[in-house]
N, C-alpha and C. Protein backbone atom coordinates (compact mmCIF):
# COMPACT_ATOMS: atom_id res chain seq x y z
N UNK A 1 -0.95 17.27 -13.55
CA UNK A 1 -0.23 17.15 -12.28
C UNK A 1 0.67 18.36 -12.09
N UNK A 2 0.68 19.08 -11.24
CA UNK A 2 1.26 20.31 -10.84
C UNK A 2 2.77 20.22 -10.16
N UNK A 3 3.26 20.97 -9.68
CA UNK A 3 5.17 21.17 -9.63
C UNK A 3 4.84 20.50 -8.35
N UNK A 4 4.15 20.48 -7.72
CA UNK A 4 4.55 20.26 -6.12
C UNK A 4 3.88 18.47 -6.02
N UNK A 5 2.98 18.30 -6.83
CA UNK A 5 2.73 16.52 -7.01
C UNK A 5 3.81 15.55 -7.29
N UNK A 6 4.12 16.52 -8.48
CA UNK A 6 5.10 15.86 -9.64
C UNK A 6 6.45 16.00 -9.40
N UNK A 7 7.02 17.11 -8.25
CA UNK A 7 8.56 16.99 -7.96
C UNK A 7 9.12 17.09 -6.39
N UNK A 8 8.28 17.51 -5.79
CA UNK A 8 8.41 17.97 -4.35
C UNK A 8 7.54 16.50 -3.64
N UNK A 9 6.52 16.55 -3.55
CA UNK A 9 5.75 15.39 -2.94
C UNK A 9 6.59 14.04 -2.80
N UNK A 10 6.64 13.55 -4.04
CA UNK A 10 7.37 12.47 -4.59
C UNK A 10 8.56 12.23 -3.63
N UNK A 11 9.50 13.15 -3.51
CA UNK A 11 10.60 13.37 -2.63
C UNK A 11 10.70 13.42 -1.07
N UNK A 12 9.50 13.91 -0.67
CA UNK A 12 9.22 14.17 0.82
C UNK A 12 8.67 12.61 1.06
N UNK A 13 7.82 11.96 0.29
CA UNK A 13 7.00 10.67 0.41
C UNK A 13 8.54 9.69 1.12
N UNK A 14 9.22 9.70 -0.37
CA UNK A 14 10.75 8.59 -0.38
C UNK A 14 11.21 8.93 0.96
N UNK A 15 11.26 10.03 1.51
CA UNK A 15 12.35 10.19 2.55
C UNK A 15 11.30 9.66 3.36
N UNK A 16 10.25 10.50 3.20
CA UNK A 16 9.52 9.77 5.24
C UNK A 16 9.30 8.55 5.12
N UNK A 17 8.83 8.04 4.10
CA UNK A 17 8.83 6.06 4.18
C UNK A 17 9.79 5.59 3.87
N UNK A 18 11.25 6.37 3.70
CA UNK A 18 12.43 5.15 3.59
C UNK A 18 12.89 5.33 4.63
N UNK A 19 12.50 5.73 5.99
CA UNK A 19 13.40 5.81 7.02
C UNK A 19 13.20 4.40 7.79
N UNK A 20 14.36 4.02 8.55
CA UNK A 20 14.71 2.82 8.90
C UNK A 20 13.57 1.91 9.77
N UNK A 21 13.16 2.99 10.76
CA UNK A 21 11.68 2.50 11.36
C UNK A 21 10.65 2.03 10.27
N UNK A 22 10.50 2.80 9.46
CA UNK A 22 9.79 1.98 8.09
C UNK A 22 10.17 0.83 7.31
N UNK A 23 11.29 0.57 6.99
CA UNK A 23 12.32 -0.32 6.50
C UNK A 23 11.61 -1.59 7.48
N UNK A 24 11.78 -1.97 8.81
CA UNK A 24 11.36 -2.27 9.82
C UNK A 24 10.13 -3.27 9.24
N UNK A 25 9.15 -1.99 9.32
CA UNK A 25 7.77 -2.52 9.11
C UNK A 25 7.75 -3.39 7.78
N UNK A 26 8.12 -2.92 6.37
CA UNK A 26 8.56 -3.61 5.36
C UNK A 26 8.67 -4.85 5.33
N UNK A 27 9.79 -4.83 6.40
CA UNK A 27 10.62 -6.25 5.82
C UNK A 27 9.49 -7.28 6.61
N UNK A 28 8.57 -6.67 8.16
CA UNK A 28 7.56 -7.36 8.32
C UNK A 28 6.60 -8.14 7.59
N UNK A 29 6.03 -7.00 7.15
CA UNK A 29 5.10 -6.80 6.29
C UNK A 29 4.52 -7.88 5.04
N UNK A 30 6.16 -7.73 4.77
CA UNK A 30 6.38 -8.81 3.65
C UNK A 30 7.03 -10.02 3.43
N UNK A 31 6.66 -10.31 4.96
CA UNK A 31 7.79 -11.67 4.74
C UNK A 31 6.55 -12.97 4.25
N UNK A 32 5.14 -12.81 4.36
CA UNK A 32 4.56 -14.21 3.70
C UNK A 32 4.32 -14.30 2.26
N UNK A 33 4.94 -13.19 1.30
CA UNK A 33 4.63 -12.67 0.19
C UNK A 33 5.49 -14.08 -1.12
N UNK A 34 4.91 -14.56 -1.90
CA UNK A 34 5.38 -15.61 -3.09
C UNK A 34 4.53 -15.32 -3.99
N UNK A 35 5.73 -15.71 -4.68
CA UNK A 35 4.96 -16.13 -6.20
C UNK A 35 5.14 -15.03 -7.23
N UNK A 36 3.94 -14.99 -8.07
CA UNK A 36 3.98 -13.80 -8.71
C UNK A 36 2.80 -12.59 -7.88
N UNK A 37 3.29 -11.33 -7.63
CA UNK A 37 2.88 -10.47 -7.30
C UNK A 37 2.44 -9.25 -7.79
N UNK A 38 1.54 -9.04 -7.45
CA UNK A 38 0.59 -7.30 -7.95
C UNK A 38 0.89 -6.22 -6.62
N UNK A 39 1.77 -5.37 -6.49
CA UNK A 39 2.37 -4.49 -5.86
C UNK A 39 1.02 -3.08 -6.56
N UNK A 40 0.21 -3.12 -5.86
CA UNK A 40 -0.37 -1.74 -6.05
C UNK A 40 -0.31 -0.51 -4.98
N UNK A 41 0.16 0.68 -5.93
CA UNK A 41 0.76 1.94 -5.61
C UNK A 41 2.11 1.70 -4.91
N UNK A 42 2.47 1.14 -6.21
CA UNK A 42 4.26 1.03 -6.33
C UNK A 42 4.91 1.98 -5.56
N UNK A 43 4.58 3.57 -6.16
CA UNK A 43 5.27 4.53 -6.18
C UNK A 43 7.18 4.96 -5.80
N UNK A 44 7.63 4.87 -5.27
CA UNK A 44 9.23 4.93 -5.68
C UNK A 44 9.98 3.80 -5.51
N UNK A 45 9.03 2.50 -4.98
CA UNK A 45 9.48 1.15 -5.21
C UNK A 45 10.77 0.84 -3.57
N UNK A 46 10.34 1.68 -2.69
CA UNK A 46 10.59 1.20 -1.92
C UNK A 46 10.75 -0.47 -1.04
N UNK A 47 9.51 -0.67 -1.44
CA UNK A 47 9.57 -2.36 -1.06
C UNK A 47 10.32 -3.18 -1.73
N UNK A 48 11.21 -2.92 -3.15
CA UNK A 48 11.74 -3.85 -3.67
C UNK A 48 12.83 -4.50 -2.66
N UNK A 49 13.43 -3.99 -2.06
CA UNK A 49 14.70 -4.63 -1.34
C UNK A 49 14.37 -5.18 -0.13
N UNK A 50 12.66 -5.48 0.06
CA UNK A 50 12.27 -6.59 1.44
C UNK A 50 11.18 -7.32 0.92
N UNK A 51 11.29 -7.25 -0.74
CA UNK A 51 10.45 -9.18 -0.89
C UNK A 51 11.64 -10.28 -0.58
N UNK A 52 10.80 -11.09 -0.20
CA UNK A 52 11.47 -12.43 0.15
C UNK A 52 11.93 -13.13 -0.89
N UNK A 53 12.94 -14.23 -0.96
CA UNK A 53 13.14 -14.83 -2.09
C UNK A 53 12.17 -15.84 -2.63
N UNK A 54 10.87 -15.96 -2.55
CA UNK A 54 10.12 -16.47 -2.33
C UNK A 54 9.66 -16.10 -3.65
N UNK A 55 9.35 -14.97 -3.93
CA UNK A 55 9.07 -13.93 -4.90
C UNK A 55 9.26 -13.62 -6.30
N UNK A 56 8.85 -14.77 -7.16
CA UNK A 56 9.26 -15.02 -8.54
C UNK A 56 9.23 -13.61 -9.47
N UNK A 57 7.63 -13.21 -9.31
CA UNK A 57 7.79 -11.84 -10.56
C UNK A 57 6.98 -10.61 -9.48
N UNK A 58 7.35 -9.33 -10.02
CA UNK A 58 6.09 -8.58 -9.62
C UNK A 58 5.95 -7.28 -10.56
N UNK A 59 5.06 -7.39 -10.31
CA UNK A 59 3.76 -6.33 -11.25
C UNK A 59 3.51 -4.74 -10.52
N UNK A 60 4.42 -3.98 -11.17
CA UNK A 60 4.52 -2.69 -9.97
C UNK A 60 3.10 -1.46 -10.88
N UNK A 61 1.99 -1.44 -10.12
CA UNK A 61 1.54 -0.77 -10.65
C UNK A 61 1.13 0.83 -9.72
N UNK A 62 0.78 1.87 -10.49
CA UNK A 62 0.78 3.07 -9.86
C UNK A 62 0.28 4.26 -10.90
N UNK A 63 -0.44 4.59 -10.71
CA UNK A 63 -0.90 5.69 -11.88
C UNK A 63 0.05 6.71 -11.68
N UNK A 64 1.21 7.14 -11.70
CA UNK A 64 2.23 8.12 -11.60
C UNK A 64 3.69 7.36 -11.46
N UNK A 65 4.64 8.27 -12.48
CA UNK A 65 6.30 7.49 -12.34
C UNK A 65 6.64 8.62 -12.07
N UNK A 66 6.95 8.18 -10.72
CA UNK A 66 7.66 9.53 -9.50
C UNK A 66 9.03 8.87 -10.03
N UNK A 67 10.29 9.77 -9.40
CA UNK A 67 11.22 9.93 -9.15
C UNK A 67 11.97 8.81 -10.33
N UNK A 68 11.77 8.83 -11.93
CA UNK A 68 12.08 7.69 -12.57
C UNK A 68 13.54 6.70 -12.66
N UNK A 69 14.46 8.13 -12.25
CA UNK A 69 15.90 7.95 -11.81
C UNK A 69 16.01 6.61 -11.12
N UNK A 70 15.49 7.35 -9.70
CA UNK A 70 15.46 6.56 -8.36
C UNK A 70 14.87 5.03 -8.29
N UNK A 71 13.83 5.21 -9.10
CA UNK A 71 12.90 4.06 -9.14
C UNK A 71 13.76 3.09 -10.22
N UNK A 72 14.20 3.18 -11.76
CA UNK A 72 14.99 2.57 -12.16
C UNK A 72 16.05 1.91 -11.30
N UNK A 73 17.12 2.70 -10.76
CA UNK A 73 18.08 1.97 -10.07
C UNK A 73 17.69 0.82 -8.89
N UNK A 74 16.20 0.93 -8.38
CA UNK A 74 15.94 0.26 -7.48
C UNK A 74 15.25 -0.75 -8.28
N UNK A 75 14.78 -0.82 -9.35
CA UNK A 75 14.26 -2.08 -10.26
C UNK A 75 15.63 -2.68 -10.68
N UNK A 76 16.93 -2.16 -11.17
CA UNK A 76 17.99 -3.19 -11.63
C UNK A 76 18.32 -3.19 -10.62
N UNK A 77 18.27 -3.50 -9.64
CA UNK A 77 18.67 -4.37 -8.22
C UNK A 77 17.96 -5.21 -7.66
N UNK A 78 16.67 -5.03 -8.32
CA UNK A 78 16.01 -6.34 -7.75
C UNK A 78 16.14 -8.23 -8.05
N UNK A 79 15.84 -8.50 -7.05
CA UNK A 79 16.31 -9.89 -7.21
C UNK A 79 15.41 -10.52 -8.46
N UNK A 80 14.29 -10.31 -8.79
CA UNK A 80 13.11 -11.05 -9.84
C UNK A 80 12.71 -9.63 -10.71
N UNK A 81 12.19 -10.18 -11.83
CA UNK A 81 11.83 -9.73 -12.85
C UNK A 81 10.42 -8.42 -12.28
N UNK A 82 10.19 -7.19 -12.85
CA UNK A 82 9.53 -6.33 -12.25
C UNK A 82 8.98 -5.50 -13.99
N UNK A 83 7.90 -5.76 -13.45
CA UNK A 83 6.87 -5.04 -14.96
C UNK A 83 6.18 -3.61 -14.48
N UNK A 84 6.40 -2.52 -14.86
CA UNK A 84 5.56 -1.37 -14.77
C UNK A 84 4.02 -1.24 -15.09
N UNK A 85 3.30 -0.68 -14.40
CA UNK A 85 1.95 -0.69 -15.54
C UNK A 85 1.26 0.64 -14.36
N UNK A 86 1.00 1.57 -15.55
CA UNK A 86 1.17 3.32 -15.03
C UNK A 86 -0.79 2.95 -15.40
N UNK A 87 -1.38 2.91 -14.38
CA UNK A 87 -2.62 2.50 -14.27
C UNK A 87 -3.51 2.90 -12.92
N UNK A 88 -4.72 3.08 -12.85
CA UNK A 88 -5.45 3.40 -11.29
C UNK A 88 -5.68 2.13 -10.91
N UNK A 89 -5.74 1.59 -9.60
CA UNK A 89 -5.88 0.75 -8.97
C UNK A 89 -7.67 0.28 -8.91
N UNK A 90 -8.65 1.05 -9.27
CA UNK A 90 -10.24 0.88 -9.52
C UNK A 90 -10.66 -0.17 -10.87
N UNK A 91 -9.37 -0.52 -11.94
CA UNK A 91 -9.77 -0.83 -13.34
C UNK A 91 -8.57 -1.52 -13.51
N UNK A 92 -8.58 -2.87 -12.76
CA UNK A 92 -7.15 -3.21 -13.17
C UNK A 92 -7.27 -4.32 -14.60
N UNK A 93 -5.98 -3.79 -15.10
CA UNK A 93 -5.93 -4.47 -16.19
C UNK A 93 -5.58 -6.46 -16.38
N UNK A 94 -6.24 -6.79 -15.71
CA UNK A 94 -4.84 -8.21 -15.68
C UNK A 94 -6.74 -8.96 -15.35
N UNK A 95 -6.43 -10.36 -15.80
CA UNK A 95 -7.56 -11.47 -15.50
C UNK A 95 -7.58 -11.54 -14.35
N UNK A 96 -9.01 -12.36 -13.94
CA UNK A 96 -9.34 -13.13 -12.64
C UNK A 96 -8.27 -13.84 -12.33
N UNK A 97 -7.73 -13.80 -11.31
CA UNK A 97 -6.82 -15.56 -10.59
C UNK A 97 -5.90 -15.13 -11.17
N UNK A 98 -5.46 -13.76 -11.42
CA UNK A 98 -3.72 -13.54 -12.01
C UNK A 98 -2.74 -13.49 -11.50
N UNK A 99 -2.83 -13.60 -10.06
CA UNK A 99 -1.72 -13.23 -8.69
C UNK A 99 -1.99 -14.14 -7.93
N UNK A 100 -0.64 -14.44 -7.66
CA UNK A 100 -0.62 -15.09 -6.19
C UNK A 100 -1.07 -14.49 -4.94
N UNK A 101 0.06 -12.88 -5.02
CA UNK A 101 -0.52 -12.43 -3.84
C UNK A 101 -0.90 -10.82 -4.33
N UNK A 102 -1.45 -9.91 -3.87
CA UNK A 102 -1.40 -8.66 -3.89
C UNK A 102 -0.99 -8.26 -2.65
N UNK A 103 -0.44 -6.90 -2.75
CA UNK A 103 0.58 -5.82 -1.73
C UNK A 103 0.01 -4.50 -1.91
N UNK A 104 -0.34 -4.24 -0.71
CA UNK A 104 -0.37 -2.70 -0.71
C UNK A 104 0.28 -2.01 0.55
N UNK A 105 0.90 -1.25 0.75
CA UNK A 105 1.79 -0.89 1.83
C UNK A 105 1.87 1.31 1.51
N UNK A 106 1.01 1.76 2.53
CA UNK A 106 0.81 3.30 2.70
C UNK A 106 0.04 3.42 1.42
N UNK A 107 -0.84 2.30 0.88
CA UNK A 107 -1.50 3.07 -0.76
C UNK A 107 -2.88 3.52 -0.26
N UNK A 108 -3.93 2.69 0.37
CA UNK A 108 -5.31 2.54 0.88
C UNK A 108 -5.68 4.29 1.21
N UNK A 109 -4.88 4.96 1.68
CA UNK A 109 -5.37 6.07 1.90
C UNK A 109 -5.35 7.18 1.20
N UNK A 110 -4.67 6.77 -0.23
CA UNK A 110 -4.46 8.07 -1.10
C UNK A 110 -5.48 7.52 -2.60
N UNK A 111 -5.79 6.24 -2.56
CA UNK A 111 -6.44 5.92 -3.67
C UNK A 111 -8.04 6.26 -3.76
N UNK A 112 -8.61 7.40 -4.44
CA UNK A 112 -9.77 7.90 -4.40
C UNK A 112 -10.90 6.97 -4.11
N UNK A 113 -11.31 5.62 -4.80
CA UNK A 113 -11.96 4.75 -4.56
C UNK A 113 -11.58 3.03 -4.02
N UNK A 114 -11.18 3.64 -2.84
CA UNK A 114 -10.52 2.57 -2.30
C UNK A 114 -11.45 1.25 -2.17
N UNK A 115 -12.98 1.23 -2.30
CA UNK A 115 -13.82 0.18 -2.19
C UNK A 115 -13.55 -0.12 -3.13
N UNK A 116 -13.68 0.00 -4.75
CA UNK A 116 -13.43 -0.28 -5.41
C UNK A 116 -12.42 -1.31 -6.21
N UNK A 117 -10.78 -0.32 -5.54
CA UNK A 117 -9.73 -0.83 -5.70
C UNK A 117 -9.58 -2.11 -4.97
N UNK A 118 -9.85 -2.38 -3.60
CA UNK A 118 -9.83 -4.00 -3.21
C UNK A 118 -10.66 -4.64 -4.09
N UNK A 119 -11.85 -4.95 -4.42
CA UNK A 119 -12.44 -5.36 -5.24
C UNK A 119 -11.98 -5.74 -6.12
N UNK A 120 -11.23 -5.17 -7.07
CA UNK A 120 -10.38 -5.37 -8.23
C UNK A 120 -9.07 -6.60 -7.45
N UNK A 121 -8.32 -5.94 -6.32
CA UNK A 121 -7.66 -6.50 -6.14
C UNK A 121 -8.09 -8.16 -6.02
N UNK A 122 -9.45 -8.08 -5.13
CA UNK A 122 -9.70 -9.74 -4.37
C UNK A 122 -10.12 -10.07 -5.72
N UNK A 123 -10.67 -9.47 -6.99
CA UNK A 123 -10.90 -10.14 -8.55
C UNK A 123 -9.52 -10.86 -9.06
N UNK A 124 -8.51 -10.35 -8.96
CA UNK A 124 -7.00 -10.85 -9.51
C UNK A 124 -6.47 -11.84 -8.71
N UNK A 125 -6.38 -11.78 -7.87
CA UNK A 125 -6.23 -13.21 -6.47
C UNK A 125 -6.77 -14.32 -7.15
N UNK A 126 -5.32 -15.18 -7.21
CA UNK A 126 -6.12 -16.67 -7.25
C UNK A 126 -6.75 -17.42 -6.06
N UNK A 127 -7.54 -18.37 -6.38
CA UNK A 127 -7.90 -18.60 -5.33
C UNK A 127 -7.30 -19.29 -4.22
N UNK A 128 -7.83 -18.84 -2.77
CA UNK A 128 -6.28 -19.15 -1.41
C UNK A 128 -5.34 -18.23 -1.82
N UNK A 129 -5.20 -17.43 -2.54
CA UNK A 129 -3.96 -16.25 -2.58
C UNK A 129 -3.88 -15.40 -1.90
N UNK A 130 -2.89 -14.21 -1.30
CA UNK A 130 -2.95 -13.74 -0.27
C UNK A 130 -3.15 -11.68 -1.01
N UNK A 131 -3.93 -11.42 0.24
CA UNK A 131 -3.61 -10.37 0.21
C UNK A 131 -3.15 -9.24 1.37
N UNK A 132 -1.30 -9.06 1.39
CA UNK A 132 -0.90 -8.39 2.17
C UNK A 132 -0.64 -6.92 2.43
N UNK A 133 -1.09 -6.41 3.19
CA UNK A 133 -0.72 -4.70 3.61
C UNK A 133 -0.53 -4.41 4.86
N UNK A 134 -0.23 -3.59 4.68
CA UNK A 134 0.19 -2.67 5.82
C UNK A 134 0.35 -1.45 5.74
N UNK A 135 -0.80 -0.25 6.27
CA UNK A 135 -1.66 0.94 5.99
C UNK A 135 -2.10 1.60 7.08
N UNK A 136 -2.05 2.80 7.15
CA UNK A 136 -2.30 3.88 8.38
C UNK A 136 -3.84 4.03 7.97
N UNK A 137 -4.59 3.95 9.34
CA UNK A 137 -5.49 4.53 9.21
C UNK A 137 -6.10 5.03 10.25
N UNK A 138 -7.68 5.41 10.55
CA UNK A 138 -8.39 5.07 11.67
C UNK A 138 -8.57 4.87 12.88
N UNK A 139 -7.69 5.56 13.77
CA UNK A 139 -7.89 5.26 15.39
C UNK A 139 -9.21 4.69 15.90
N UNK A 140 -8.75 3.13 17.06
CA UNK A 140 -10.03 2.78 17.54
C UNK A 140 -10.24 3.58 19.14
N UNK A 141 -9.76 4.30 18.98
CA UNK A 141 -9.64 5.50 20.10
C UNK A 141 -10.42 6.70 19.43
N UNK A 142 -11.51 6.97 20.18
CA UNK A 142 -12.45 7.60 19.55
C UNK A 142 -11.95 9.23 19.54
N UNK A 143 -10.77 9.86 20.65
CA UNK A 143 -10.34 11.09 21.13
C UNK A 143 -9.60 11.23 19.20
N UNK A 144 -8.73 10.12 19.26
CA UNK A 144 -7.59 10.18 18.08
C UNK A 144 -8.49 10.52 16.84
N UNK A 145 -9.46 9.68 16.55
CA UNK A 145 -10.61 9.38 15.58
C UNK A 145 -11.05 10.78 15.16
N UNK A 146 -11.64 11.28 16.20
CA UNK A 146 -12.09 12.76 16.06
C UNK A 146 -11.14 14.07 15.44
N UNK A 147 -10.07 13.85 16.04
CA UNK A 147 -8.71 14.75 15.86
C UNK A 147 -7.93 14.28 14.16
N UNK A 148 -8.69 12.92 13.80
CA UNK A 148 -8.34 12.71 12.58
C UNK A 148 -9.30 13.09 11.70
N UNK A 149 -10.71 13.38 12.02
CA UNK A 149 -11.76 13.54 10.91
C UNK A 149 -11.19 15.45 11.09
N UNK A 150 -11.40 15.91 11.94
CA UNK A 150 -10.70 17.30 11.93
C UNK A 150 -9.59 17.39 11.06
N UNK A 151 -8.12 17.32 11.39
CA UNK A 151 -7.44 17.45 10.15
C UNK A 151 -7.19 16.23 8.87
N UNK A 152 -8.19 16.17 8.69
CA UNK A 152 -8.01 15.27 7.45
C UNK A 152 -8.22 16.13 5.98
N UNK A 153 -9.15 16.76 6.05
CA UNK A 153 -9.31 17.68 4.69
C UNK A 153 -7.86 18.37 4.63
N UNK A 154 -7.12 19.40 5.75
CA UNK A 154 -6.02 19.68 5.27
C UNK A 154 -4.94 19.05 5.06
N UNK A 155 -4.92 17.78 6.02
CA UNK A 155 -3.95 16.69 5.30
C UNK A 155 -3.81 16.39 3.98
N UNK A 156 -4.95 16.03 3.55
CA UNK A 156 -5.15 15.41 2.38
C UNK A 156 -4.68 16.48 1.53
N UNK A 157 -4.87 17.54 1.58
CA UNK A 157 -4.36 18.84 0.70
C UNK A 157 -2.95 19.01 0.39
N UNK A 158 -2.03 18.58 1.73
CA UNK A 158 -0.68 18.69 2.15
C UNK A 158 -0.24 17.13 1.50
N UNK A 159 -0.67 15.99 2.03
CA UNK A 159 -0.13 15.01 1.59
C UNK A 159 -0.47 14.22 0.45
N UNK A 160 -0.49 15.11 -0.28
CA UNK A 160 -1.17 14.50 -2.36
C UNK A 160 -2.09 13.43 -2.25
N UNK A 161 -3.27 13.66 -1.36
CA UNK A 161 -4.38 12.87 -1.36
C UNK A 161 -4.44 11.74 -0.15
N UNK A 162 -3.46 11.66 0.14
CA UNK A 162 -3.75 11.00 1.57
C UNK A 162 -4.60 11.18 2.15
N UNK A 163 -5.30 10.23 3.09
CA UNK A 163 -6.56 10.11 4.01
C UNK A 163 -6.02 9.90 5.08
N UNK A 164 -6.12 9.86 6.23
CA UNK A 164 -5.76 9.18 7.72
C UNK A 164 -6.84 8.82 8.64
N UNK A 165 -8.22 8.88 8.20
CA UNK A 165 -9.22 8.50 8.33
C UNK A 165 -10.11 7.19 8.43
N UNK A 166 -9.36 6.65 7.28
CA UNK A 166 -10.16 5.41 6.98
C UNK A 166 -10.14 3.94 7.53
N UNK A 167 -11.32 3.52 7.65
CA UNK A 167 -11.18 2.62 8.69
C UNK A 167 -10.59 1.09 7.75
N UNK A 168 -9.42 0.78 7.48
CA UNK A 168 -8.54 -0.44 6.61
C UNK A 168 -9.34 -1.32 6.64
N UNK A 169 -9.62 -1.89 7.99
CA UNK A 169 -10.07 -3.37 8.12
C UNK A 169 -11.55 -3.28 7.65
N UNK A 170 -12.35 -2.39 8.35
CA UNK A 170 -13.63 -2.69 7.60
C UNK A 170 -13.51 -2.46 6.35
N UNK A 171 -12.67 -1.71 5.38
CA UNK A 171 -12.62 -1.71 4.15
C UNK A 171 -12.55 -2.73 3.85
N UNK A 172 -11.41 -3.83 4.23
CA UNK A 172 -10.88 -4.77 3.33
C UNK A 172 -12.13 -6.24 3.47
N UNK A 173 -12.66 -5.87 4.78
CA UNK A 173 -13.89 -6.91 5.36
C UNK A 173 -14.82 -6.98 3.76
N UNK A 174 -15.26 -5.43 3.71
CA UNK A 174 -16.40 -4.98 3.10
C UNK A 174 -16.04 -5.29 1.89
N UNK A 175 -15.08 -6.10 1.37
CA UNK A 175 -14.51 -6.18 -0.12
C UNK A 175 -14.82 -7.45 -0.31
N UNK A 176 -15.24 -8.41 0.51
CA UNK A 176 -14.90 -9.90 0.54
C UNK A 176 -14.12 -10.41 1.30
N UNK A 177 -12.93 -9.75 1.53
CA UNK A 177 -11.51 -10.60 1.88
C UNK A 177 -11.92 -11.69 3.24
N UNK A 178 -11.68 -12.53 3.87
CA UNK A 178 -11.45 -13.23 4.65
C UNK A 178 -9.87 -12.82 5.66
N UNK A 179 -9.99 -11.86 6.54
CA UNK A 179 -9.01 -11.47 7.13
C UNK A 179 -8.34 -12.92 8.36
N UNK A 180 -7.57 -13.12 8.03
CA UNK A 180 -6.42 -14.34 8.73
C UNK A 180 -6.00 -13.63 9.92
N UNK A 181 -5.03 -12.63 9.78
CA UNK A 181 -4.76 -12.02 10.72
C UNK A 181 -4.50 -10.43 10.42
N UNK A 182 -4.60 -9.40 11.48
CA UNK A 182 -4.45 -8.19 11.63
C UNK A 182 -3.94 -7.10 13.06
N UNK A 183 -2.80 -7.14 12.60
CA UNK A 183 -2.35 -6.14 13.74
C UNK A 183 -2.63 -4.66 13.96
N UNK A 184 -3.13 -4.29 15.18
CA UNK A 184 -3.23 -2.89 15.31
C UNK A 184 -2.04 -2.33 16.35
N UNK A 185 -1.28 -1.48 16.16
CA UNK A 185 -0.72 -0.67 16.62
C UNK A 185 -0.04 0.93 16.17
N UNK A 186 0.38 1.33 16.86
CA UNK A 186 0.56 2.77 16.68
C UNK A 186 2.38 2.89 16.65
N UNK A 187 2.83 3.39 15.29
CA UNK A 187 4.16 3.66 15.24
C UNK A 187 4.70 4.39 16.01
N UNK A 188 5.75 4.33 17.04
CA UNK A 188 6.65 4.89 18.14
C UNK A 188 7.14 5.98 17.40
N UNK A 189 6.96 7.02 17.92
CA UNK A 189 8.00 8.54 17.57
C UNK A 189 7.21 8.97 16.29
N UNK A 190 5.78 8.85 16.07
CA UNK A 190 5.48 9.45 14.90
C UNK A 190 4.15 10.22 15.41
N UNK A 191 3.81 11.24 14.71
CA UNK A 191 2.45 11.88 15.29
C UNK A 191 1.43 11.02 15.16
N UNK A 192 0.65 11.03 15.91
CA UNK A 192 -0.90 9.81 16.66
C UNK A 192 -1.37 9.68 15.52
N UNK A 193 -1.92 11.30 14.92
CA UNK A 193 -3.21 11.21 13.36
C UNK A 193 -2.54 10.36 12.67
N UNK A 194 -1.35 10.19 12.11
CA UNK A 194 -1.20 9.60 11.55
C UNK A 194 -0.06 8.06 11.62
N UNK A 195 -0.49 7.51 12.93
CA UNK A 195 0.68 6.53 13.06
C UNK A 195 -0.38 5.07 13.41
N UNK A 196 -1.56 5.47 13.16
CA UNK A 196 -2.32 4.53 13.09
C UNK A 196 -2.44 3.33 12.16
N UNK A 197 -1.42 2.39 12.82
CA UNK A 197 -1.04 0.85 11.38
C UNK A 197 -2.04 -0.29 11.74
N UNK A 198 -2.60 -0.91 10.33
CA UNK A 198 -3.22 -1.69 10.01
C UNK A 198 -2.17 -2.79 9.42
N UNK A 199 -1.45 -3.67 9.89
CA UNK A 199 -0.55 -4.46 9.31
C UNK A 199 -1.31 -6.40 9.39
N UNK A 200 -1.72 -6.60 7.94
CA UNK A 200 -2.19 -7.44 8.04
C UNK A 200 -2.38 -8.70 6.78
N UNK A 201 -3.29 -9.73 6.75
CA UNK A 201 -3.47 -10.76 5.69
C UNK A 201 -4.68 -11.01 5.73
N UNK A 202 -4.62 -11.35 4.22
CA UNK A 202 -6.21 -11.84 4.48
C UNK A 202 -6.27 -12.74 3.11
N UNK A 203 -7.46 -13.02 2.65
CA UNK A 203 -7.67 -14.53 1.41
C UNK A 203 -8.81 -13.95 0.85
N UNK A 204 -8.79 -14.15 -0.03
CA UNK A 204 -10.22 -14.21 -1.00
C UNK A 204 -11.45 -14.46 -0.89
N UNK A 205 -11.23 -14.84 0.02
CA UNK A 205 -12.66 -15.17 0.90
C UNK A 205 -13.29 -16.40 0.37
N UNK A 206 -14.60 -16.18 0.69
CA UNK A 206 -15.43 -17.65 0.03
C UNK A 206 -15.95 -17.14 -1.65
């Protein structure tokens, strides 16, 4: 991992997703979330301070410990118990039916094999357990769509693997999941390529 993954990225990430309009979406995001939880692509642990009290344990996993400072102080403030596990989201370590719910929030587009990684995820889901996110992707506006397959290679270069491309919902369809509900809209005051939100739930399917 190189100077600009490992100390610069990390930093630019925290600031643009801890800003208050994000905070926002968060505390949305996560309000049907219980139990014990699998938080995949933790990364600076932003979401800890909008699980619900609902929220017995969670399982912060992320193949990289960005900002360890930052991220510590935001684990001893959390309300429930929080386990690390520095792992890829394609090979998860934990049994069938190990979670109540899984979380992913801005991960779907930076994780290399994102078919994969749901898969794993809807494997750990007990059954009726939820799986919540909320993820940029994909314009169903074909003008936006186009302007995203265009800069996406240099995005992805600029934003440590980010995609802005990918279409969430048919991903998460194509995994099994049983989607409940799914919101599409576009974040106010942010550039189009990338303000494309997938905020949604879904079940394990059959």
């Amino acid at each position: 991992m190189g100077f600009y993954a490992r100390y610069v990225a990390p930093r630019l990430i925290d600031w643009a997703l801890g800003r208050p309009l994000f905070e926002r979406e968060r505390e949305r995001a996560l309000a049907p979330v219980y139990g014990d939880v699998l938080e995949v692509g933790f990364g600076t642990g932003l979401n800890l301070a909008h699980y619900p009290t609902a929220v017995r344990t969670l399982t912060a996993l992320d193949p990289a410990d960005m900002l360890p400072g930052r991220v510590g102080a935001r684990i001893a403030r959390a309300r429930f118990p929080v386990a690390r596990a520095e792992r890829t989201a394609e090979s998860l370590p934990f049994p069938d039916g190990r979670f109540d719910c899984v979380v992913t929030t801005w991960t779907l587009c930076t994780i290399p094999d994102a078919a994969a990684a749901l898969g794993e995820m809807r494997r750990v889901l007990k059954p009726g357990g939820l799986y919540v996110f909320l993820e940029h992707g994909r314009s169903d506006d074909a003008r936006v769509a186009r302007r995203q397959d265009f800069l996406n290679p240099l995005w992805k270069r600029i934003g440590n693997g980010c995609n802005v491309n990918r279409p969430i919902g048919t991903l998460v369809r194509e995994a099994g999941f049983a989607v409940t509900t799914l919101d599409r809209y576009v974040l106010p005051g942010e550039p189009r390529f990338g303000a494309e939100m997938y905020r949604g739930v879904a079940t394990s399917g059959a």
